[in-house]
Every structure is written in structure tokens, then in C-alpha cells.
PDB file of N, CA and C in Angstrom:
ATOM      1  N   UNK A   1       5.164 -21.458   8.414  1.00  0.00           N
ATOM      2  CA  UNK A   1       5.550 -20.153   8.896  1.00  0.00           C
ATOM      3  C   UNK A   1       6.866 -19.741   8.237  1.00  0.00           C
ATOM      4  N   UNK A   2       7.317 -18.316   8.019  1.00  0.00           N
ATOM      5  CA  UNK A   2       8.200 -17.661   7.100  1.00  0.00           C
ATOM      6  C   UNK A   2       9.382 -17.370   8.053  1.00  0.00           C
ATOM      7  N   UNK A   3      10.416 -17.547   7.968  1.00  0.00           N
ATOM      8  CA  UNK A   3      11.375 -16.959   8.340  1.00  0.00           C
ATOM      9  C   UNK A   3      12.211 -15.337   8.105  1.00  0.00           C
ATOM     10  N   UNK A   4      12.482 -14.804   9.347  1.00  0.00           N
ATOM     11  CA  UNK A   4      12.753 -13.302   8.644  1.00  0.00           C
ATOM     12  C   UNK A   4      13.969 -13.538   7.691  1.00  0.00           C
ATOM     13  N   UNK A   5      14.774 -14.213   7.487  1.00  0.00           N
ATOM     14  CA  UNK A   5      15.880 -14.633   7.125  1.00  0.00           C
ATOM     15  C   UNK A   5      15.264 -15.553   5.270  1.00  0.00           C
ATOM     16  N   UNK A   6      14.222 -15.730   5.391  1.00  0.00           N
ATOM     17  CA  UNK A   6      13.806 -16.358   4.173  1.00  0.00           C
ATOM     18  C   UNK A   6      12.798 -15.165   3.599  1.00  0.00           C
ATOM     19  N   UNK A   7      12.826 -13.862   4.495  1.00  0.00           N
ATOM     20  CA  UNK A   7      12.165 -12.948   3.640  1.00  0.00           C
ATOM     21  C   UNK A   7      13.628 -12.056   3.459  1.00  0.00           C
ATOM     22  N   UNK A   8      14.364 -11.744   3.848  1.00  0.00           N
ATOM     23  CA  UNK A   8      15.938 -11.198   3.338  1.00  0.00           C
ATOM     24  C   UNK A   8      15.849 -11.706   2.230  1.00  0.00           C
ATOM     25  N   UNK A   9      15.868 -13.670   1.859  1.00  0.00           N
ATOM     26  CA  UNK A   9      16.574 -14.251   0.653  1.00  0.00           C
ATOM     27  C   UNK A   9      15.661 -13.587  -0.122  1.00  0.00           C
ATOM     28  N   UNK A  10      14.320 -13.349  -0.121  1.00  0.00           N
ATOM     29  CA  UNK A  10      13.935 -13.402  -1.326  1.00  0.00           C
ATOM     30  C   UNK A  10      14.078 -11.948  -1.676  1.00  0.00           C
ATOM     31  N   UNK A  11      13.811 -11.192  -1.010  1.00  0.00           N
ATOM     32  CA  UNK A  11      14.364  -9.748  -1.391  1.00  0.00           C
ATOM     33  C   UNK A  11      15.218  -9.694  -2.585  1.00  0.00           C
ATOM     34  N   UNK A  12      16.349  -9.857  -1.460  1.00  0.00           N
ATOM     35  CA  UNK A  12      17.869 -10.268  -2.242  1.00  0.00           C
ATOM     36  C   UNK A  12      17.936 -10.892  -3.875  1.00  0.00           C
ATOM     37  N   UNK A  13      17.074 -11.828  -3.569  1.00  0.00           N
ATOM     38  CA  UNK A  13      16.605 -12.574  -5.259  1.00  0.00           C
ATOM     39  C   UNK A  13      16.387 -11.383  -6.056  1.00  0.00           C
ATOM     40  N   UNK A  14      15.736 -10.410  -6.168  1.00  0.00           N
ATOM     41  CA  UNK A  14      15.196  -9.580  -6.970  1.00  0.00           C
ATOM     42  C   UNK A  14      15.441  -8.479  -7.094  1.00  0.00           C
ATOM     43  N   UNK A  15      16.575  -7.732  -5.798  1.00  0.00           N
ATOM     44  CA  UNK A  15      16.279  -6.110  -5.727  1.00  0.00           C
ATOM     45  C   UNK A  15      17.839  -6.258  -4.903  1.00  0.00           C
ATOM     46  N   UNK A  16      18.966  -6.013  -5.959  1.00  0.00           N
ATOM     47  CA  UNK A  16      20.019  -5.727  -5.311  1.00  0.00           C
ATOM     48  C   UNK A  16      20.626  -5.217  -4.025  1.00  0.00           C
ATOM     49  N   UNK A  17      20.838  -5.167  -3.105  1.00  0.00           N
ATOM     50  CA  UNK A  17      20.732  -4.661  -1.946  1.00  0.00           C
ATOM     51  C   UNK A  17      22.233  -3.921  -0.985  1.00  0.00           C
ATOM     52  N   UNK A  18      22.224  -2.964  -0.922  1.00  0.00           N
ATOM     53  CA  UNK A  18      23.659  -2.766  -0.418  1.00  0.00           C
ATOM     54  C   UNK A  18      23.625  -3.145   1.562  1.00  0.00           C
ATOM     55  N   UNK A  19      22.529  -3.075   2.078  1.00  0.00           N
ATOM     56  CA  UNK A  19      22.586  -3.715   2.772  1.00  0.00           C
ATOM     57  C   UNK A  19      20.767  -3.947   3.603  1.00  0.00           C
ATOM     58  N   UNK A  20      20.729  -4.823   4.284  1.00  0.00           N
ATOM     59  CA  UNK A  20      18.910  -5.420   4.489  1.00  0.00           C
ATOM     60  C   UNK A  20      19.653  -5.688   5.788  1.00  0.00           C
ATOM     61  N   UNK A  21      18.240  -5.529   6.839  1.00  0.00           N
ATOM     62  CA  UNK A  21      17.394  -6.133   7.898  1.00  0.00           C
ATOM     63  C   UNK A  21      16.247  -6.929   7.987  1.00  0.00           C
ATOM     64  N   UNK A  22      16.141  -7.875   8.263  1.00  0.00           N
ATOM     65  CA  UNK A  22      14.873  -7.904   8.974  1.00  0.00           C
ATOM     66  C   UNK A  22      14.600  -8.681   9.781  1.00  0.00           C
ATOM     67  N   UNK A  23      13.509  -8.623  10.438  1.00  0.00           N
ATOM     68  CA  UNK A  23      13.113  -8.717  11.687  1.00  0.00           C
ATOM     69  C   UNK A  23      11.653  -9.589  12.449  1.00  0.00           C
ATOM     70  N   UNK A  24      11.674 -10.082  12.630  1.00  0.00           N
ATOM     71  CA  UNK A  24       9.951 -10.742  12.963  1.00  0.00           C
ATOM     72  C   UNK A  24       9.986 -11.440  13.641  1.00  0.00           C
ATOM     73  N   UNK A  25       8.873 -11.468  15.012  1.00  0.00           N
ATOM     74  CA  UNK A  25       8.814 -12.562  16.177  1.00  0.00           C
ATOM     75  C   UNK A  25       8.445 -13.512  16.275  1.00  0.00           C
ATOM     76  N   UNK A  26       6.682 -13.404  15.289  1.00  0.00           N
ATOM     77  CA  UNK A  26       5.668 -14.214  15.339  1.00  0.00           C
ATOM     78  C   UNK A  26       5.489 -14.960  13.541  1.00  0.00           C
ATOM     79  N   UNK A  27       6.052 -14.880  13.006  1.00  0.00           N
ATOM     80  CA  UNK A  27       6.378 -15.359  11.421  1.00  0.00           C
ATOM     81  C   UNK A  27       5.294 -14.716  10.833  1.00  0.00           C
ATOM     82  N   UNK A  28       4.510 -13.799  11.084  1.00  0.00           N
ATOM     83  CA  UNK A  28       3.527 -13.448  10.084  1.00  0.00           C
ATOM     84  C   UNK A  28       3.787 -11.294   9.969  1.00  0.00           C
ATOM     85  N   UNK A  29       4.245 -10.916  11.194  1.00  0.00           N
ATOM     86  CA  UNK A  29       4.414  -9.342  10.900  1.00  0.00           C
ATOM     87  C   UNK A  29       6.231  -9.574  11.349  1.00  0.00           C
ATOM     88  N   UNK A  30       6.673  -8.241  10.281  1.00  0.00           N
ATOM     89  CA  UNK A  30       8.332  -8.015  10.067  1.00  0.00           C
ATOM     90  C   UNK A  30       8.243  -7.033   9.871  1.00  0.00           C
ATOM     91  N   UNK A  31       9.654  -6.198   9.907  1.00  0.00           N
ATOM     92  CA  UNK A  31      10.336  -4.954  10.006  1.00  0.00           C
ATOM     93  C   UNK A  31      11.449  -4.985   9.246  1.00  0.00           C
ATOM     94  N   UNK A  32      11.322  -4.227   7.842  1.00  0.00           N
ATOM     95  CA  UNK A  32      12.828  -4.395   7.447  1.00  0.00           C
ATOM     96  C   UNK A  32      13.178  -2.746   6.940  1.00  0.00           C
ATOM     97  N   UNK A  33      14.533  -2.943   7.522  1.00  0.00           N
ATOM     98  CA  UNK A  33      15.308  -2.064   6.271  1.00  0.00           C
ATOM     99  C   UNK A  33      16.244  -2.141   5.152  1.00  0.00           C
ATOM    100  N   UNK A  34      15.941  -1.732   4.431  1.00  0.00           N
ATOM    101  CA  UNK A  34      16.820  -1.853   3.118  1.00  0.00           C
ATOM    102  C   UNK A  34      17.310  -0.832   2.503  1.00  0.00           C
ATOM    103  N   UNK A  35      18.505  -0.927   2.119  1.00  0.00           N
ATOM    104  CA  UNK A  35      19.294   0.165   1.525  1.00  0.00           C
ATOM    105  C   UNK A  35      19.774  -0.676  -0.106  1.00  0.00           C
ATOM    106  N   UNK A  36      19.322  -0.121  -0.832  1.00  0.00           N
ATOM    107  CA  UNK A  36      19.651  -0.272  -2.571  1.00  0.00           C
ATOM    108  C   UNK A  36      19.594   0.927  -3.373  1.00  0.00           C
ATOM    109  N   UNK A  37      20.547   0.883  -4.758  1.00  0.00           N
ATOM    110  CA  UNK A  37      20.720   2.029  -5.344  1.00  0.00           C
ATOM    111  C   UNK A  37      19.668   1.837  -6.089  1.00  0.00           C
ATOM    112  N   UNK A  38      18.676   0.496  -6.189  1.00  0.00           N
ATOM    113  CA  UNK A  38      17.732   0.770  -7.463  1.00  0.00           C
ATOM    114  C   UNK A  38      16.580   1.541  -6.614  1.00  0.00           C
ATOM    115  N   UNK A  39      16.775   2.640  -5.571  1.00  0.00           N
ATOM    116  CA  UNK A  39      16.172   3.135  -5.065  1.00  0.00           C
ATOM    117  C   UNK A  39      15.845   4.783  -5.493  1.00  0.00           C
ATOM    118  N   UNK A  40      17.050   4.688  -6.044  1.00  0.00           N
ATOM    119  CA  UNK A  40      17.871   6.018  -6.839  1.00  0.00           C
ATOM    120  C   UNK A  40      16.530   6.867  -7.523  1.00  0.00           C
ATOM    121  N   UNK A  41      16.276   8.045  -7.332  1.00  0.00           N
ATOM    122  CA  UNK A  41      15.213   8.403  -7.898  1.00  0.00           C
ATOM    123  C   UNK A  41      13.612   8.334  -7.799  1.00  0.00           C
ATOM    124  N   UNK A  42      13.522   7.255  -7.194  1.00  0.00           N
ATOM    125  CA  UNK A  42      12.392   7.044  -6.966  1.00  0.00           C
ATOM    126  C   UNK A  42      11.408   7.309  -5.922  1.00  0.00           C
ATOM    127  N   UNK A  43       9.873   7.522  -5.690  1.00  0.00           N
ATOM    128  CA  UNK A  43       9.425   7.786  -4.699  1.00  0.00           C
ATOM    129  C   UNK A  43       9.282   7.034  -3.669  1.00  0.00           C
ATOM    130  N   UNK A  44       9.218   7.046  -2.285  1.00  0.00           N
ATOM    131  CA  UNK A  44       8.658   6.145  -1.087  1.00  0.00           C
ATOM    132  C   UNK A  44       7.852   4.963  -1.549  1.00  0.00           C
ATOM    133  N   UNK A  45       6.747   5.383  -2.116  1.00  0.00           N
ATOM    134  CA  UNK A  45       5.683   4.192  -2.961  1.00  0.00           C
ATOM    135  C   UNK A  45       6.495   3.437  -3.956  1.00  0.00           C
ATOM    136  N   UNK A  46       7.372   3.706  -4.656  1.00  0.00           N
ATOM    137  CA  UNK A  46       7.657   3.365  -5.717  1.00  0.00           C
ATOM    138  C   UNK A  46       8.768   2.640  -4.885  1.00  0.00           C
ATOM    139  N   UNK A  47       9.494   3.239  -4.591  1.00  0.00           N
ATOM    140  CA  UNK A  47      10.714   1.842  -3.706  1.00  0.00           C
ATOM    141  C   UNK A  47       9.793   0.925  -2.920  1.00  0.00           C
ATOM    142  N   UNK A  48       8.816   0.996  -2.320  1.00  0.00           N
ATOM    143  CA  UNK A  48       8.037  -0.568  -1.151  1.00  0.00           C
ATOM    144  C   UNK A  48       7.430  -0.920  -2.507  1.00  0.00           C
ATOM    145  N   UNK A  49       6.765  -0.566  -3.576  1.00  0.00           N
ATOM    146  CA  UNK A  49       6.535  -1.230  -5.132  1.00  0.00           C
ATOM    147  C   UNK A  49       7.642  -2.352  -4.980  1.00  0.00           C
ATOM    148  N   UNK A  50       8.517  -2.335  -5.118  1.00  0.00           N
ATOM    149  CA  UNK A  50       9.710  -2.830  -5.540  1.00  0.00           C
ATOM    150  C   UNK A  50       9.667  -4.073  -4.757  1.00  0.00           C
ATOM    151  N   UNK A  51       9.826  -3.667  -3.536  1.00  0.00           N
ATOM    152  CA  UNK A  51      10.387  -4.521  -2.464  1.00  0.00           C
ATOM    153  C   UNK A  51       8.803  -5.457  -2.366  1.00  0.00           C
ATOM    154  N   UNK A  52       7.599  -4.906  -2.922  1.00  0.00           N
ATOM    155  CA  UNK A  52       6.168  -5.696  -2.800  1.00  0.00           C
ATOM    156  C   UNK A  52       6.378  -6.857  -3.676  1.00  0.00           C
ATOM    157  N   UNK A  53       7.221  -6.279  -4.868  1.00  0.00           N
ATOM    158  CA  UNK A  53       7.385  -6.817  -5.991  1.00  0.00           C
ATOM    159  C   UNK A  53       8.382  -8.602  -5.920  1.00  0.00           C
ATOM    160  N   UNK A  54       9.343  -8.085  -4.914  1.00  0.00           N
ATOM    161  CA  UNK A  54      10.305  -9.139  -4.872  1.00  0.00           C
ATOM    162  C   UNK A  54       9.939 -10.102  -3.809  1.00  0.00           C
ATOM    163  N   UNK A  55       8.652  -9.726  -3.033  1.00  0.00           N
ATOM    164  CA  UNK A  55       7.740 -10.573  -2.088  1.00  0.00           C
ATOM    165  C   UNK A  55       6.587 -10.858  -2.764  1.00  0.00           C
ATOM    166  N   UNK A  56       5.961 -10.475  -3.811  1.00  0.00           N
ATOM    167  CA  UNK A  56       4.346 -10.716  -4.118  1.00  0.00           C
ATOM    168  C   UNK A  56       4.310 -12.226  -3.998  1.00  0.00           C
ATOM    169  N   UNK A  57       4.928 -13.131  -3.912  1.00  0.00           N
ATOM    170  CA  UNK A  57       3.923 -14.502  -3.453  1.00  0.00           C
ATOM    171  C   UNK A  57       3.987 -15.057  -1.854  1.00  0.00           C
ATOM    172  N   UNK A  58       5.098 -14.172  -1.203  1.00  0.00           N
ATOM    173  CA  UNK A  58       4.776 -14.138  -0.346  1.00  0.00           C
ATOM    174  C   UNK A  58       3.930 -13.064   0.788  1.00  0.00           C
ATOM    175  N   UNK A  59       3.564 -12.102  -0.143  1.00  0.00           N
ATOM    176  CA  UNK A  59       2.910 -10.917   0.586  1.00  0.00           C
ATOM    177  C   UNK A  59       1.386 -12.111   0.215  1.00  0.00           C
ATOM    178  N   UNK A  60       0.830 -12.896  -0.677  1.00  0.00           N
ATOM    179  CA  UNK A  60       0.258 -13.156  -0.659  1.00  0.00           C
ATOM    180  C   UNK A  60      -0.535 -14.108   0.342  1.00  0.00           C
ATOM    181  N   UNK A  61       0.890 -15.305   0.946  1.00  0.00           N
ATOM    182  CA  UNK A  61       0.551 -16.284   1.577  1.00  0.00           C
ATOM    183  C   UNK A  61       0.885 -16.252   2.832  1.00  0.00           C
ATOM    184  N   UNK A  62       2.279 -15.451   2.883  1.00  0.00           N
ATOM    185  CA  UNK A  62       2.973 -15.915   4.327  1.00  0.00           C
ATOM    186  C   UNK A  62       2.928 -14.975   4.950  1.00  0.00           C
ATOM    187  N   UNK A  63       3.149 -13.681   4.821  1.00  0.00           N
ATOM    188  CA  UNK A  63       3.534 -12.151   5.318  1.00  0.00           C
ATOM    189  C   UNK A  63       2.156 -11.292   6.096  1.00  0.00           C
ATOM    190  N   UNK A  64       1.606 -11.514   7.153  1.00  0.00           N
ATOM    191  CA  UNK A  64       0.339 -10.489   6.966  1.00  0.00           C
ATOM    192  C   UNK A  64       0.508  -8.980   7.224  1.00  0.00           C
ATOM    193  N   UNK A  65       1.843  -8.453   7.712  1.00  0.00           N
ATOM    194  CA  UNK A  65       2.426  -7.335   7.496  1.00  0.00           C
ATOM    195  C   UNK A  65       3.760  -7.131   7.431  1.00  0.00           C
ATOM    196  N   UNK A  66       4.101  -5.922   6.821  1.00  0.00           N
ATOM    197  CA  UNK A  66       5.814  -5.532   6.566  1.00  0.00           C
ATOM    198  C   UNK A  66       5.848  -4.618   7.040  1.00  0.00           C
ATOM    199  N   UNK A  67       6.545  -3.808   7.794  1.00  0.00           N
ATOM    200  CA  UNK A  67       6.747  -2.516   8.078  1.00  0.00           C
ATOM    201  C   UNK A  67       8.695  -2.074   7.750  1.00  0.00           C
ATOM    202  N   UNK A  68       8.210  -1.315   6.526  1.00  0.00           N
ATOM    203  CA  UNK A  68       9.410  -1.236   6.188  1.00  0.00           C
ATOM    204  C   UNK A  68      10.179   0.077   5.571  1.00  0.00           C
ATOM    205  N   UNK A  69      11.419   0.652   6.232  1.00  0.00           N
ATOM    206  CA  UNK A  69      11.888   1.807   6.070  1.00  0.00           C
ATOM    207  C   UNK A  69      13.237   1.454   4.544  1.00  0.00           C
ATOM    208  N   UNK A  70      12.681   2.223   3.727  1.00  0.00           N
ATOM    209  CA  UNK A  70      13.889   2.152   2.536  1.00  0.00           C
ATOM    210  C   UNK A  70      14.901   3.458   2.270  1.00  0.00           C
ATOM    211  N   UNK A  71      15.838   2.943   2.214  1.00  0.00           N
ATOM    212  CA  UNK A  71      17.173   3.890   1.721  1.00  0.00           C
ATOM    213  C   UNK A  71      17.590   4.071   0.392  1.00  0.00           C
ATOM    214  N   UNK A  72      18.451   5.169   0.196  1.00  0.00           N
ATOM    215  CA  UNK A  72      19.172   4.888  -1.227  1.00  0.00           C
ATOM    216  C   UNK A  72      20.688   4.839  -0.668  1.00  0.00           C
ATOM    217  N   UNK A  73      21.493   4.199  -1.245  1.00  0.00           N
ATOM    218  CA  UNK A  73      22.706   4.178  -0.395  1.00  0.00           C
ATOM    219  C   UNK A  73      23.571   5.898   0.055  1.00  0.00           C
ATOM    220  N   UNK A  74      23.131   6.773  -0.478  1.00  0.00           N
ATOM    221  CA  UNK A  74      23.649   8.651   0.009  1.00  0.00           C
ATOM    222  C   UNK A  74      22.865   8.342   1.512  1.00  0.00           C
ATOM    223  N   UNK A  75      21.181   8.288   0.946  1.00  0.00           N
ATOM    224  CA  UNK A  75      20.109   8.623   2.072  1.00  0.00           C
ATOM    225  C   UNK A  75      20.689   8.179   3.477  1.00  0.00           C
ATOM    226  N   UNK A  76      20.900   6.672   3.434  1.00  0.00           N
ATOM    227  CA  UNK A  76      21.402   5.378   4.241  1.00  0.00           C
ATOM    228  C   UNK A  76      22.702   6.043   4.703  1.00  0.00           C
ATOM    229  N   UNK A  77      23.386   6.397   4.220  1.00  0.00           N
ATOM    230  CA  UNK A  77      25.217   7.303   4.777  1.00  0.00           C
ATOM    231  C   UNK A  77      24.441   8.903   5.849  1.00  0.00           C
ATOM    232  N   UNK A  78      23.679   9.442   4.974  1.00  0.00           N
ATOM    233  CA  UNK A  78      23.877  10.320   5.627  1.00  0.00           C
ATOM    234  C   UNK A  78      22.551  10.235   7.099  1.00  0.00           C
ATOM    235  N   UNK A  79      21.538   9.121   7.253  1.00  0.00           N
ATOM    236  CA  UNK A  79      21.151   8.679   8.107  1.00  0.00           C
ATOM    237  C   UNK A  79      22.296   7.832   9.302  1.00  0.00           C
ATOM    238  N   UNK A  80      23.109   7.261   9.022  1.00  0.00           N
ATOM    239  CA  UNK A  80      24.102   6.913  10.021  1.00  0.00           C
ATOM    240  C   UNK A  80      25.135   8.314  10.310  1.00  0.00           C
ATOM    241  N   UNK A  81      25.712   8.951   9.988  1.00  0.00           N
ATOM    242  CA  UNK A  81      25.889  10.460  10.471  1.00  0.00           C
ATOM    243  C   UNK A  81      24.977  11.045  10.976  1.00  0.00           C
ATOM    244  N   UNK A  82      24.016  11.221  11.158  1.00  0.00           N
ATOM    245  CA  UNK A  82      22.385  12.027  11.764  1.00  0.00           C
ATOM    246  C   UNK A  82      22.569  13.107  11.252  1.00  0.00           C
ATOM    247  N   UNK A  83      22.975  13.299   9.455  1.00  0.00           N
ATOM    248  CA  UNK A  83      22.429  14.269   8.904  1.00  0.00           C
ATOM    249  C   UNK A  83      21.101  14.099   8.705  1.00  0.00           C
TER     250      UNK A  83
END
């Protein structure tokens, strides 16, 4: 079983992060958020791409869901103000 804390590391391994959550009860479904600038530009699909990317061997084995909200570090600022 996966730790939410060993799905942070691997994130982290691959996809710079200005700051991550995550979250999970039962080691197989998690909740994360992540805020990174390599988010910059890109679409919704294309940032969880990313983050699929820095999990694909564990989206394969350990993970049977992610539910996960991504930021760009502006997006992430002006979501803690409740712009």
C-alpha cells in the first residue's frame, strides 16, 4: 500500500512544485493539490498530463484514483485572496 506522503515524493521527483498536498485514507484513492510554475500556460489536461506523468508507475500499480486540483503559482495567490 502507497503512502500519501510517498505520492508527494514522487511528484516532487519530477514536477517542481511551489507547494503540494496530499491526502488519502485507504492507500489506494487521494486528493492532491499542487501549485507549480511548470503549470504556466498550460491547459487543465495538460497540467494532470504532467502530474500523470510524474506518477505513471504508480498510477499503474498503486493509485486506483487521484482527484486532483492544479495551480499556477498567480492562480494559487489569487485563490487564497478569493479572487
Amino acid at each position: 500500500m502507497i503512502s500519501s506522503d510517498q505520492i508527494k515524493e514522487s511528484i516532487e521527483a519530477l514536477l517542481p512544485c511551489e507547494w503540494i498536498q496530499v491526502e488519502g485514507e485507504d492507500g489506494r484513492h487521494f486528493n492532491a493539490v499542487i501549485v507549480s510554475a511548470q503549470f504556466v500556460g498550460k491547459t487543465m489536461i495538460q497540467q494532470h498530463q504532467l502530474v500523470y506523468r510524474a506518477l505513471h508507475e504508480r498510477m499503474k500499480d498503486d493509485i486506483h484514483a487521484l482527484s486532483m486540483k492544479t495551480f499556477t503559482p498567480e492562480q494559487w495567490a489569487n485563490a487564497q485572496l478569493g479572487k
